[in-house]
Protein backbone atom coordinates (compact mmCIF):
# COMPACT_ATOMS: atom_id res chain seq x y z
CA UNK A 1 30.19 43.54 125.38
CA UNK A 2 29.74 46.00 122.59
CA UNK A 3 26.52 45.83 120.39
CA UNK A 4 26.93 46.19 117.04
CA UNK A 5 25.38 47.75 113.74
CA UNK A 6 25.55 44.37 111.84
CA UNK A 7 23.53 45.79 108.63
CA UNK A 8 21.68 48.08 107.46
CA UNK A 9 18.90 48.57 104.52
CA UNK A 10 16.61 51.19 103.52
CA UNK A 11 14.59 52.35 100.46
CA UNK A 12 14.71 55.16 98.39
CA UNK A 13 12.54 58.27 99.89
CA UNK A 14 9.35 59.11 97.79
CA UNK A 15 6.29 62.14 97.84
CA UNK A 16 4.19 59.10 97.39
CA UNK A 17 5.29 55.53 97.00
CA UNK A 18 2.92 53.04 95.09
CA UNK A 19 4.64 50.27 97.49
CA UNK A 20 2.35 49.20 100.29
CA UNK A 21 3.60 50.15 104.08
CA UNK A 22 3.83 46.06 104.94
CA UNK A 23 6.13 46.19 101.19
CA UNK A 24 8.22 49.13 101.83
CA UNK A 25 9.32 47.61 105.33
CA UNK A 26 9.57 44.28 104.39
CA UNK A 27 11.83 45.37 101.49
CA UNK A 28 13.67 47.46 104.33
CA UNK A 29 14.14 44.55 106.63
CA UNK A 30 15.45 41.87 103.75
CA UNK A 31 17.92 44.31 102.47
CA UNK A 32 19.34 44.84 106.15
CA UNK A 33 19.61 41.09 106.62
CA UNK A 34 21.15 40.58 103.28
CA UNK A 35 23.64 43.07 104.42
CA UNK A 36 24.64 41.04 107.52
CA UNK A 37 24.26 37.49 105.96
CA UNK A 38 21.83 36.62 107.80
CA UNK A 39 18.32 34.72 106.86
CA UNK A 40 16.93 35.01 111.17
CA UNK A 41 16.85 37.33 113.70
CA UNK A 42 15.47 36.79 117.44
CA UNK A 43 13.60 39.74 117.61
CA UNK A 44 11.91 42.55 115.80
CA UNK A 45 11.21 45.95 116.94
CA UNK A 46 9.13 48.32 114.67
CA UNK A 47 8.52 51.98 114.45
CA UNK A 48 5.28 53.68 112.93
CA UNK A 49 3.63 56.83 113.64
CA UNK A 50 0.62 56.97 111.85
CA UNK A 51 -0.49 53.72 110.33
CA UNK A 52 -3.95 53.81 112.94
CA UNK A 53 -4.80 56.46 111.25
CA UNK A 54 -3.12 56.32 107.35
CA UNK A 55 -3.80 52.22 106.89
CA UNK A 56 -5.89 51.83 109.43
CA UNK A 57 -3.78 49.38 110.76
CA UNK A 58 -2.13 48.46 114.22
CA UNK A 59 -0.01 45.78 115.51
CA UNK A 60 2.77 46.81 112.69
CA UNK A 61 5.87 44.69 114.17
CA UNK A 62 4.25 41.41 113.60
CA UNK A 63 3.00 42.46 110.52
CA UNK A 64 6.14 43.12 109.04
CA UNK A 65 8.09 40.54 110.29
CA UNK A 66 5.36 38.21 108.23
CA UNK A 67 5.88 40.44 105.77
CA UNK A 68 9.40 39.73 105.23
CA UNK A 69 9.46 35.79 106.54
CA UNK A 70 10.43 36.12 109.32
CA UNK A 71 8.10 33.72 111.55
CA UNK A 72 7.99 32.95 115.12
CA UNK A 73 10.07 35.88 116.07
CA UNK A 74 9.64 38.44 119.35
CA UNK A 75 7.77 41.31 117.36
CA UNK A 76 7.27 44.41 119.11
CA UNK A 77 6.03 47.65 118.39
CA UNK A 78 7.59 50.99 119.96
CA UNK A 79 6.45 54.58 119.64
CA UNK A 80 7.97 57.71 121.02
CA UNK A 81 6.33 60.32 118.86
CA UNK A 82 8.73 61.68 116.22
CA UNK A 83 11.75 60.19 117.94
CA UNK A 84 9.84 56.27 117.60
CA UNK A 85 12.59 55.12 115.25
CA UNK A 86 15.50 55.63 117.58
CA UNK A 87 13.06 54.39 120.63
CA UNK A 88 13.32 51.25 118.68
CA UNK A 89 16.66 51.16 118.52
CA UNK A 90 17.49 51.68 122.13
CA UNK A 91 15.16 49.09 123.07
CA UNK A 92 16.96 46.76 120.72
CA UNK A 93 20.08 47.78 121.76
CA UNK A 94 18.96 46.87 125.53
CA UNK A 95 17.90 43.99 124.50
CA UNK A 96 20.65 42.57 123.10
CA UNK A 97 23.45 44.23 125.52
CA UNK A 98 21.38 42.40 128.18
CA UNK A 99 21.88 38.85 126.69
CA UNK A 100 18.43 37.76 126.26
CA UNK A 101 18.74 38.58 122.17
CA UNK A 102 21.35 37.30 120.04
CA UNK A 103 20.05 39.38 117.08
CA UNK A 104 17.55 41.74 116.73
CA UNK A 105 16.07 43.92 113.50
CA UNK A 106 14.98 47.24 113.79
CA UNK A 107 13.02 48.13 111.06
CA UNK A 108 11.00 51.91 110.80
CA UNK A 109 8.22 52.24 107.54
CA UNK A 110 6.16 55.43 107.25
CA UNK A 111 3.50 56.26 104.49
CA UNK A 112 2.08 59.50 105.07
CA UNK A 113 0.99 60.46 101.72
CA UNK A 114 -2.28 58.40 102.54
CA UNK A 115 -3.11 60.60 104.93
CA UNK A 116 -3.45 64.17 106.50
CA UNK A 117 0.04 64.35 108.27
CA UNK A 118 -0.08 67.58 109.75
CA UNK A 119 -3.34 67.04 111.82
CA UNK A 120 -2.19 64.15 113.32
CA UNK A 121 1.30 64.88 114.00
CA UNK A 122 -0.51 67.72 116.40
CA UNK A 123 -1.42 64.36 118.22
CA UNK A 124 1.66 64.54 119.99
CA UNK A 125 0.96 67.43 121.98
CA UNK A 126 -1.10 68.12 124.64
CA UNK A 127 -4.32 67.25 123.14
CA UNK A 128 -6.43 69.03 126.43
CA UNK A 129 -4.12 72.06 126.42
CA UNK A 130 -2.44 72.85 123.12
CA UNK A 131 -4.04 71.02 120.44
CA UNK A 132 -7.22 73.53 121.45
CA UNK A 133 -5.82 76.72 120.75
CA UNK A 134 -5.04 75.79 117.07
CA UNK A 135 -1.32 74.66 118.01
CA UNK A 136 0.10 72.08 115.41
CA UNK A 137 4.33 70.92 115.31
CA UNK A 138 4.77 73.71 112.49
CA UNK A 139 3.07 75.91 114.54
CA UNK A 140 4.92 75.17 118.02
CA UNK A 141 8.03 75.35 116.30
CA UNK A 142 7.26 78.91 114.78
CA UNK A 143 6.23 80.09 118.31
CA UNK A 144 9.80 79.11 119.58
CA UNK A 145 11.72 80.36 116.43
CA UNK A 146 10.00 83.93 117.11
CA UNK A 147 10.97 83.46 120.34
CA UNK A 148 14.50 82.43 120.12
CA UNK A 149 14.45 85.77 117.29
CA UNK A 150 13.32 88.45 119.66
CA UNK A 151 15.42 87.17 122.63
CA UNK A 152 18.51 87.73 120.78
CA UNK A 153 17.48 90.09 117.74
CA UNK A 154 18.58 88.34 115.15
CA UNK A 155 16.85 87.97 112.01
CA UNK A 156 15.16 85.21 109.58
CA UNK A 157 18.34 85.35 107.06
CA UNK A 158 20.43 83.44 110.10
CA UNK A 159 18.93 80.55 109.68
CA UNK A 160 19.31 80.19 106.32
CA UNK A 161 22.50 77.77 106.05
CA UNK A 162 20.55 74.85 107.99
CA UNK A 163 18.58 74.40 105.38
CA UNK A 164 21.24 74.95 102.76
CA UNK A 165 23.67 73.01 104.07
CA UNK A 166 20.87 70.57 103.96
CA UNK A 167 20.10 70.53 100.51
CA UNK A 168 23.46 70.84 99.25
CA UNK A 169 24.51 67.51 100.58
CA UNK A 170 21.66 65.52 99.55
CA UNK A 171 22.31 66.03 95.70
CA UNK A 172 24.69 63.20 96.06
CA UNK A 173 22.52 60.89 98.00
CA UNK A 174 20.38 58.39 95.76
CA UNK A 175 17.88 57.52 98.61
CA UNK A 176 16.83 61.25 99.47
CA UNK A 177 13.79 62.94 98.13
CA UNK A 178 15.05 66.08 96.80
CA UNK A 179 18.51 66.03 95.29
CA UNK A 180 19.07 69.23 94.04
CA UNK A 181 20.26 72.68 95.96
CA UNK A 182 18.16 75.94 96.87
CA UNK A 183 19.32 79.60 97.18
CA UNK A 184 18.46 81.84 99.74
CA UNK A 185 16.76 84.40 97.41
CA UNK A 186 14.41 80.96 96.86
CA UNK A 187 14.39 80.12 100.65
CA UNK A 188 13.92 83.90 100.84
CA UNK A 189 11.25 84.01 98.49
CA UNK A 190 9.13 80.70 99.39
CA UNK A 191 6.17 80.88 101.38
CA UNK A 192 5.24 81.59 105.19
CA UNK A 193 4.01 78.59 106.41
CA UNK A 194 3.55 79.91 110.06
CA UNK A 195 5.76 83.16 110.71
CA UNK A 196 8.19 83.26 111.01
CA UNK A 197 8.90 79.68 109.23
CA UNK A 198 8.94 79.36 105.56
CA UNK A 199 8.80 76.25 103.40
CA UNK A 200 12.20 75.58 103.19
CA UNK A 201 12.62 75.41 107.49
CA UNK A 202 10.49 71.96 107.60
CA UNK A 203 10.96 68.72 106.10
CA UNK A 204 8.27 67.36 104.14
CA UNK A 205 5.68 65.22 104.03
CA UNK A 206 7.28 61.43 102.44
CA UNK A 207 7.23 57.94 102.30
CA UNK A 208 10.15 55.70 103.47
CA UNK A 209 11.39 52.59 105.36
CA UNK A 210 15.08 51.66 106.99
CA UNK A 211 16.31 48.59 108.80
CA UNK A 212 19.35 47.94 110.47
CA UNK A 213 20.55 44.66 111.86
CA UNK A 214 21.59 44.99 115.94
CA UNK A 215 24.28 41.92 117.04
CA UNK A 216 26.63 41.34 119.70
CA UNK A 217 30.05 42.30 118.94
CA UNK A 218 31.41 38.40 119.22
CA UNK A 219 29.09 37.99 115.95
CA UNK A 220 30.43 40.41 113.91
CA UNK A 221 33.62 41.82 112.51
CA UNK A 222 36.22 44.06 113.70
CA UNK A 223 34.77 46.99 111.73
CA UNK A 224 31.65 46.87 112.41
CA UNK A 225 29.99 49.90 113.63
CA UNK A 226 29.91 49.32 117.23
CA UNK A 227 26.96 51.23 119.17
CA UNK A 228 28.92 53.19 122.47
CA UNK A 229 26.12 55.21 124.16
CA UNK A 230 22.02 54.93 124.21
CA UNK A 231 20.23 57.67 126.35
CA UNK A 232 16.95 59.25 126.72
CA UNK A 233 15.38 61.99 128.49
CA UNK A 234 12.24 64.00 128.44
CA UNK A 235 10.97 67.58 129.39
CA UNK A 236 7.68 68.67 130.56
CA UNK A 237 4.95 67.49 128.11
CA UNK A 238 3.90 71.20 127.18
CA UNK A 239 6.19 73.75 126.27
CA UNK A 240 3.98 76.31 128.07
CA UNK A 241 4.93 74.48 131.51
CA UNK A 242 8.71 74.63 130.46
CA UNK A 243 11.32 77.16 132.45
CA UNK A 244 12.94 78.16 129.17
CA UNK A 245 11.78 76.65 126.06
CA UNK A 246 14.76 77.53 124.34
CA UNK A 247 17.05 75.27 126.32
CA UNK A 248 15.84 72.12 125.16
CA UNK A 249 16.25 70.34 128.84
CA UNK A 250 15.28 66.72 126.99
CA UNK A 251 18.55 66.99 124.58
CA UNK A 252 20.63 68.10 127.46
CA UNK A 253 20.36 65.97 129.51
CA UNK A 254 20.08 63.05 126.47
CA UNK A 255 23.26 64.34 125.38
CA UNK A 256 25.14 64.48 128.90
CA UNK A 257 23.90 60.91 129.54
CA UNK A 258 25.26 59.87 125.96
CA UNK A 259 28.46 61.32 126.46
CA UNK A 260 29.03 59.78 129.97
CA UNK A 261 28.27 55.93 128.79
CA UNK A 262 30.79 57.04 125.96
CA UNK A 263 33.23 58.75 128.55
CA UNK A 264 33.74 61.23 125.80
CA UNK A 265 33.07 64.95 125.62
CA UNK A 266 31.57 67.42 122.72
CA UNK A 267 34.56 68.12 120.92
CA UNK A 268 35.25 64.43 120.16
CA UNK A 269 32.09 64.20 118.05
CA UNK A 270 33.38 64.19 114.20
CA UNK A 271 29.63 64.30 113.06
CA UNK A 272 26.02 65.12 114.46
CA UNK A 273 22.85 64.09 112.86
CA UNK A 274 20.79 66.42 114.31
CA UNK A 275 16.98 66.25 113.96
CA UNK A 276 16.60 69.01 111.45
CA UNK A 277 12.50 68.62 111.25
CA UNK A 278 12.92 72.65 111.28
CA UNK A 279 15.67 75.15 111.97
CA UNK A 280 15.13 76.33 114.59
CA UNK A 281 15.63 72.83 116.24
CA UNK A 282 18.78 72.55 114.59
CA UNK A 283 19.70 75.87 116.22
CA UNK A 284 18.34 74.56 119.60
CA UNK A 285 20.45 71.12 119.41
CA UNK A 286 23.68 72.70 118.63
CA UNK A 287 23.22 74.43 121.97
CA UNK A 288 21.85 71.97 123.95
CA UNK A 289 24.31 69.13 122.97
CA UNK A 290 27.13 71.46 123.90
CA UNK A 291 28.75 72.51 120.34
CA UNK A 292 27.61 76.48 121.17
CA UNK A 293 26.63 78.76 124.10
CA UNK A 294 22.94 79.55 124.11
CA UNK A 295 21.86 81.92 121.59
CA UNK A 296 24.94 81.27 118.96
CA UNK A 297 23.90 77.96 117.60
CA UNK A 298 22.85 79.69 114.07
CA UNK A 299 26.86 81.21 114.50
CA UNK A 300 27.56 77.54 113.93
CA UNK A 301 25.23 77.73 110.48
CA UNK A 302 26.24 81.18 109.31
CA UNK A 303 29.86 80.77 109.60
CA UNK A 304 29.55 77.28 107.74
CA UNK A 305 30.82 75.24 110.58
CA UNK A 306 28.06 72.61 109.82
CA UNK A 307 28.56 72.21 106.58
CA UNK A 308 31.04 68.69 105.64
CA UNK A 309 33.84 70.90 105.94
CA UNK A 310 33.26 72.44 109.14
CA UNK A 311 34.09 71.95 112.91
CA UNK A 312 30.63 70.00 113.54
CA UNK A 313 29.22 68.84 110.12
CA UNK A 314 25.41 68.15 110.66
CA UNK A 315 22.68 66.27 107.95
CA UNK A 316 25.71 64.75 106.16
CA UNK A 317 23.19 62.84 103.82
CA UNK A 318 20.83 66.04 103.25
CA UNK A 319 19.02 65.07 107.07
CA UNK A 320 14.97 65.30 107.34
CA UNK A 321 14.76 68.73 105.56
CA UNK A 322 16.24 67.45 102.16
CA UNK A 323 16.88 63.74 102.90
CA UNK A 324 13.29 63.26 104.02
CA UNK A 325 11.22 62.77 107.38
CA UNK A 326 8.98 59.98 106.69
CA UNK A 327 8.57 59.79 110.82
CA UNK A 328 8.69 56.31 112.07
CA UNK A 329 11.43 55.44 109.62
CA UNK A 330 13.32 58.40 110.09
CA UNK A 331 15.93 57.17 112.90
CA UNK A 332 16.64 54.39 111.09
CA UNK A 333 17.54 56.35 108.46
CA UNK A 334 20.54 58.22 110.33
CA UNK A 335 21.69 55.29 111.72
CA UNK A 336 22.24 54.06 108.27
CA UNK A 337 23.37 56.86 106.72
CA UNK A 338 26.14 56.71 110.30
CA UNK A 339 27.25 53.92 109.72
CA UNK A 340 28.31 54.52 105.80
CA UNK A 341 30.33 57.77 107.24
CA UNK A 342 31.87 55.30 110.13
CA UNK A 343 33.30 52.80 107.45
CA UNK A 344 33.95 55.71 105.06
CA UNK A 345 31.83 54.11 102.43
CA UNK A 346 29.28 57.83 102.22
CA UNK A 347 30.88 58.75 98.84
CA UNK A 348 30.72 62.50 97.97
CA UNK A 349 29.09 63.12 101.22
CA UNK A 350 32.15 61.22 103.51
CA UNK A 351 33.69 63.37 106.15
CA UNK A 352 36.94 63.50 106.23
CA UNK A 353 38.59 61.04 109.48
CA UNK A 354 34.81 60.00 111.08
CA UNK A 355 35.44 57.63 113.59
CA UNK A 356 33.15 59.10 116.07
CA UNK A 357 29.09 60.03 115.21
CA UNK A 358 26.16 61.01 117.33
CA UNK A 359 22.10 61.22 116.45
CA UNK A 360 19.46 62.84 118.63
CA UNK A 361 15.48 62.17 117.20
CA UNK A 362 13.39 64.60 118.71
CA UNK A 363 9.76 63.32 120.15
CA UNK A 364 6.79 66.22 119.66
CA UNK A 365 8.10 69.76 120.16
CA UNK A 366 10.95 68.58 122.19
CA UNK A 367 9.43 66.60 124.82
CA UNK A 368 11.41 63.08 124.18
CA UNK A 369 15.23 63.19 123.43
CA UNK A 370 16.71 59.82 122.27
CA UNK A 371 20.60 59.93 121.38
CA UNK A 372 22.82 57.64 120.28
CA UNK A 373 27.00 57.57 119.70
CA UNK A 374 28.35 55.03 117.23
CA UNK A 375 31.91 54.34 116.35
CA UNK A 376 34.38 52.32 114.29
């Protein structure tokens, strides 16, 4: 029996909300049940990142299930780094595909303008081996991107339509934090954060919360969004110990699994929401998932393929470099953002025939792949 994307709900993305993180998901989670007419679930699975160390607070599932009135529920919390948000979602998804949950929310709230984001983001990486020698996300990214450079001589400029394509479709999405577009004598001209990445190669530091409602398919209509494939996969914790760094073994093999539960293949995906946290991972997922050989996924951005019009549009709403990456709500975020393009309600930023989507959330510097396919 299929499981199904019964609603969805999320909140506009801010630099810094003046909503509380227990009021940002609670607003999440109501909107999601209004959405699927419901006033109960069974369960609730959360995703947070960094409340132990913004809010000082733990134990987040229960706390906004209260939050939102929903009493006497299974609450549980589930983290996978960067990728928690879609680790909540697959364990929802098991749960209800298994027949012990009728209904289950998954709700994701991140506030990370209380806090210093960067320094604990480094948390998940090797904190004996890497975190020592100064490494941080931006910088393990920047240490693959100069990598991936030198390998195959390109140069800075080919990256430049991720984060373009990016902006340009999140003018036309209400909920993302910037909506207007960039040029590339602006990307070219913004700062180095860590060479060779420049601002406009990371997404930024935000608040936000998303919800979506998880039902079997007997419960809800025939047009419901119907979840086809949930995979995960991981690589070896440090990217040091890794064969090739640039392959991105967690993704592959996230990917494969995904498309086997599916029984489809790469060229059946209509849409990818990649997990554009910088470009060089959108570079790195293009490849791994199969949509280019290794060492022409920025082909894919230069010759505008991902771009709505393209052969494999990618960030459809403006993804986490223009949309926003508030972490643990982040998943939750594509999933709603799928599910508009899947009932061809996403506006301006609708591709043209989507009947079949996929997200990948990336966990650290590529150590946990979760992917997901979702179809009409």
């Amino acid at each position: 029996m299929d499981v199904c994307i019964a609603g969805t709900g999320r909140i506009r993305i801010e630099k810094k909300t003046a909503l509380s993180l227990r009021e940002m998901a609670a607003k999440a989670l109501v909107l999601s049940l209004q959405d699927a007419r419901l006033d109960h679930v069974d369960a609730v699975y959360s995703s947070n990142l960094l409340a132990d160390e913004h809010q000082n607070q733990k134990h987040t599932a229960a706390l906004f299930a209260d939050a939102a009135g929903l009493f006497g529920v299974e609450a549980l919390e589930v983290r996978a780094a960067t990728a928690s948000g879609a680790a909540a979602l697959r364990l929802a998804y098991l749960a209800v595909s298994s027949g012990q949950i009728e209904s289950a929310a998954v709700v994701g709230a991140e506030k990370m303008s209380d806090g210093s984001s960067q320094d604990n983001l480094a948390k998940s990486l090797d904190a004996e081996r890497e975190v020592p020698r100064g490494l941080s996300m931006i910088r393990a990214n920047a240490e693959i991107m100069k990598r991936y450079m030198d390998l195959y001589n390109i140069n800075y400029e080919c990256f430049l339509n991720f984060s373009l394509n990016s902006h340009r479709n999140s003018v036309s999405n209400s909920f993302a934090l910037f909506q207007q577009t960039v040029s590339e004598n602006e990307m070219l001209a913004s700062r180095i954060i860590a060479d060779p990445i420049r601002l406009f190669d990371c997404a930024p530091v935000c608040d936000g919360a998303a919800a979506v409602i998880l039902t079997k398919s007997s419960r809800s209509s025939s047009s419901s969004v119907k979840i086809k494939a949930s995979s995960a996969a991981t690589d070896r914790f440090a990217i040091e110990d890794r064969k090739n760094p640039l392959e991105l073994q967690a993704a592959r093999l996230s990917s494969q699994k995904a498309y086997r539960q599916a029984e489809i293949k790469p060229e059946d995906i209509d849409f990818f929401e990649l997990h554009d946290a910088f470009s060089i991972m959108s570079c790195l997922s293009l490849e791994a998932c199969g949509f280019a050989e290794p060492g022409q996924g920025w082909k894919l951005a230069q010759e505008k393929e991902i771009f709505r019009e393209g052969r494999i549009p990618v960030a459809t709403m403006g993804g986490l470099k223009a949309r926003g990456h508030p972490v643990g709500a982040t998943s939750l975020y594509q999933i709603c953002e799928m599910s508009m393009q899947l009932r061809n309600q996403a506006g301006e930023n609708q591709v043209p025939g989507a009947g079949i989507g996929m997200t990948q959330s990336i966990g650290g510097a590529g150590t946990t792949v979760i992917t997901h396919i979702l179809v009409v």
